[in-house]
Protein backbone atom coordinates (compact mmCIF):
# COMPACT_ATOMS: atom_id res chain seq x y z
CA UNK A 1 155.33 181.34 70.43
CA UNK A 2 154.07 179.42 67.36
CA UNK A 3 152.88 175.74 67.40
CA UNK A 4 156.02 174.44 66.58
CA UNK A 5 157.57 176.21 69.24
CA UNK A 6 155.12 174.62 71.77
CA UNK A 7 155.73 171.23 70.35
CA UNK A 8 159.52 171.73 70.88
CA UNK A 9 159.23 172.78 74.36
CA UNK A 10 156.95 169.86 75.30
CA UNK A 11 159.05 167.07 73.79
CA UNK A 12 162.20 168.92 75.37
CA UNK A 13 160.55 168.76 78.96
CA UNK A 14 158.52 165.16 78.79
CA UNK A 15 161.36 162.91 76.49
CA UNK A 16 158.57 162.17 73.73
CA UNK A 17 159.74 162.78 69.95
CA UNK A 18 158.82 165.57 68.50
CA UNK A 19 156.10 163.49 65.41
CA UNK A 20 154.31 162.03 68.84
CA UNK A 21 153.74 165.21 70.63
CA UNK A 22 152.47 166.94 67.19
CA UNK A 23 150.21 164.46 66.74
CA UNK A 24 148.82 165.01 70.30
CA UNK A 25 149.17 168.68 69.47
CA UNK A 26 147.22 168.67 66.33
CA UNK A 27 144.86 166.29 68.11
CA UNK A 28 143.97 167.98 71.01
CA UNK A 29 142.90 171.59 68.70
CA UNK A 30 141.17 169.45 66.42
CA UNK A 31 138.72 167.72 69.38
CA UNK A 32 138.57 171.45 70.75
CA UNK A 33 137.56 172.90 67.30
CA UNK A 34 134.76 169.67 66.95
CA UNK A 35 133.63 170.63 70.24
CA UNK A 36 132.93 174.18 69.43
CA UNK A 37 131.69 173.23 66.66
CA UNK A 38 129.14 171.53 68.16
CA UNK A 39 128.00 173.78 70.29
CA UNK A 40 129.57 172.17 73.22
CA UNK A 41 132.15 174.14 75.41
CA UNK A 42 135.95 173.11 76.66
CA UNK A 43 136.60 173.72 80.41
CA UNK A 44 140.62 173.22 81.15
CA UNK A 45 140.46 173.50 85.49
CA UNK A 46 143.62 175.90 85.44
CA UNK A 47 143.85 176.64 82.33
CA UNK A 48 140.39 178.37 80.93
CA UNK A 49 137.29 177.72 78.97
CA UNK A 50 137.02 177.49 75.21
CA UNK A 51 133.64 178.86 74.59
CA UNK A 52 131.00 179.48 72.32
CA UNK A 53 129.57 183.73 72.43
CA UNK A 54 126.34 184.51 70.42
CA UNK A 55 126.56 187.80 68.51
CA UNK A 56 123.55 189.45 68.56
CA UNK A 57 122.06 190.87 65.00
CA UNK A 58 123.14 193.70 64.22
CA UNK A 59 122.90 196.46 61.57
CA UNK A 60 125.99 197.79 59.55
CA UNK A 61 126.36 200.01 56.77
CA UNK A 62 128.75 199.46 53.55
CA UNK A 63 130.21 202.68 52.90
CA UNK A 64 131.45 202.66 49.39
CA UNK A 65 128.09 201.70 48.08
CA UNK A 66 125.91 203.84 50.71
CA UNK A 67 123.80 200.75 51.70
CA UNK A 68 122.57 199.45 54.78
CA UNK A 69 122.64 195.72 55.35
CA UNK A 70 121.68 193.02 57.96
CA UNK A 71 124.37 191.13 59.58
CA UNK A 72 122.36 187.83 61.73
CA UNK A 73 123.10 186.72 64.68
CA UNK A 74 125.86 184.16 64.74
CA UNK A 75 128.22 182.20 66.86
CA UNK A 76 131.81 182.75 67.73
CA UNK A 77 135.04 180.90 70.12
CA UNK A 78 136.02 182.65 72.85
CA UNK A 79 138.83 181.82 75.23
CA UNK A 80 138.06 182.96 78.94
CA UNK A 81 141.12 182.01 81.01
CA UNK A 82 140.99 180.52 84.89
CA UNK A 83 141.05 183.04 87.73
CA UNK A 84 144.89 180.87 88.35
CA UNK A 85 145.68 181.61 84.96
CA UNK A 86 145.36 185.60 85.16
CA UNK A 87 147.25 185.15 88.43
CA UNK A 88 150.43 184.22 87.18
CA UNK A 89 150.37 186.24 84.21
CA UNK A 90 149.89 189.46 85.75
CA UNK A 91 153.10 188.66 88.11
C-alpha cells in the first residue's frame, strides 16, 4: 500500500477530500521525522513507537581495496509496533 493508497482509503472512509487528508498525511510524517530528529521518540497507544536505536561502533572492512575502516556510532528510526498491533496481524 503506497501513500496515496492510504490517503484514498482515509478520505473514502471519513468524507474529507482527498488535498485535506494529504496534507494531514504529509503533516503527520513530517512532525514524526522532526521528532526523531530530535532525539525525541513517537508513542501511538495501539499503534507502536517510532524510535530512535544507537548503533554501536563498529569495524568493517572494504573489500575491493583490502582496507579496514571505522564506522562510529550513530543513530537510526525504528518502528516497534503495540503488543494490539501484533495481535491482529498475526490473525
Amino acid at each position: 500500500m503506497t501513500k496515496a493508497d492510504i490517503v484514498s482509503e482515509i478520505s473514502k472512509a471519513t468524507g474529507i477530500d482527498k488535498a485535506s487528508v494529504l496534507e494531514t498525511v504529509e503533516k503527520f510524517m513530517e512532525t514524526v521525522k522532526d521528532s526523531l530528529s530530535n532525539g525525541e521518540n513517537v508513542y501511538l497507544r495501539g499503534f507502536g513507537s517510532f524510535i530512535v536505536k544507537t548503533r554501536s561502533q563498529k569495524t568493517a572492512r572494504n573489500i575491493s581495496q583490502n582496507t579496514t575502516m571505522i564506522i562510529p556510532e550513530h543513530n537510526i528510526p525504528a518502528f516497534k509496533p503495540a503488543k494490539v498491533f501484533m495481535e491482529q496481524v498475526k490473525k
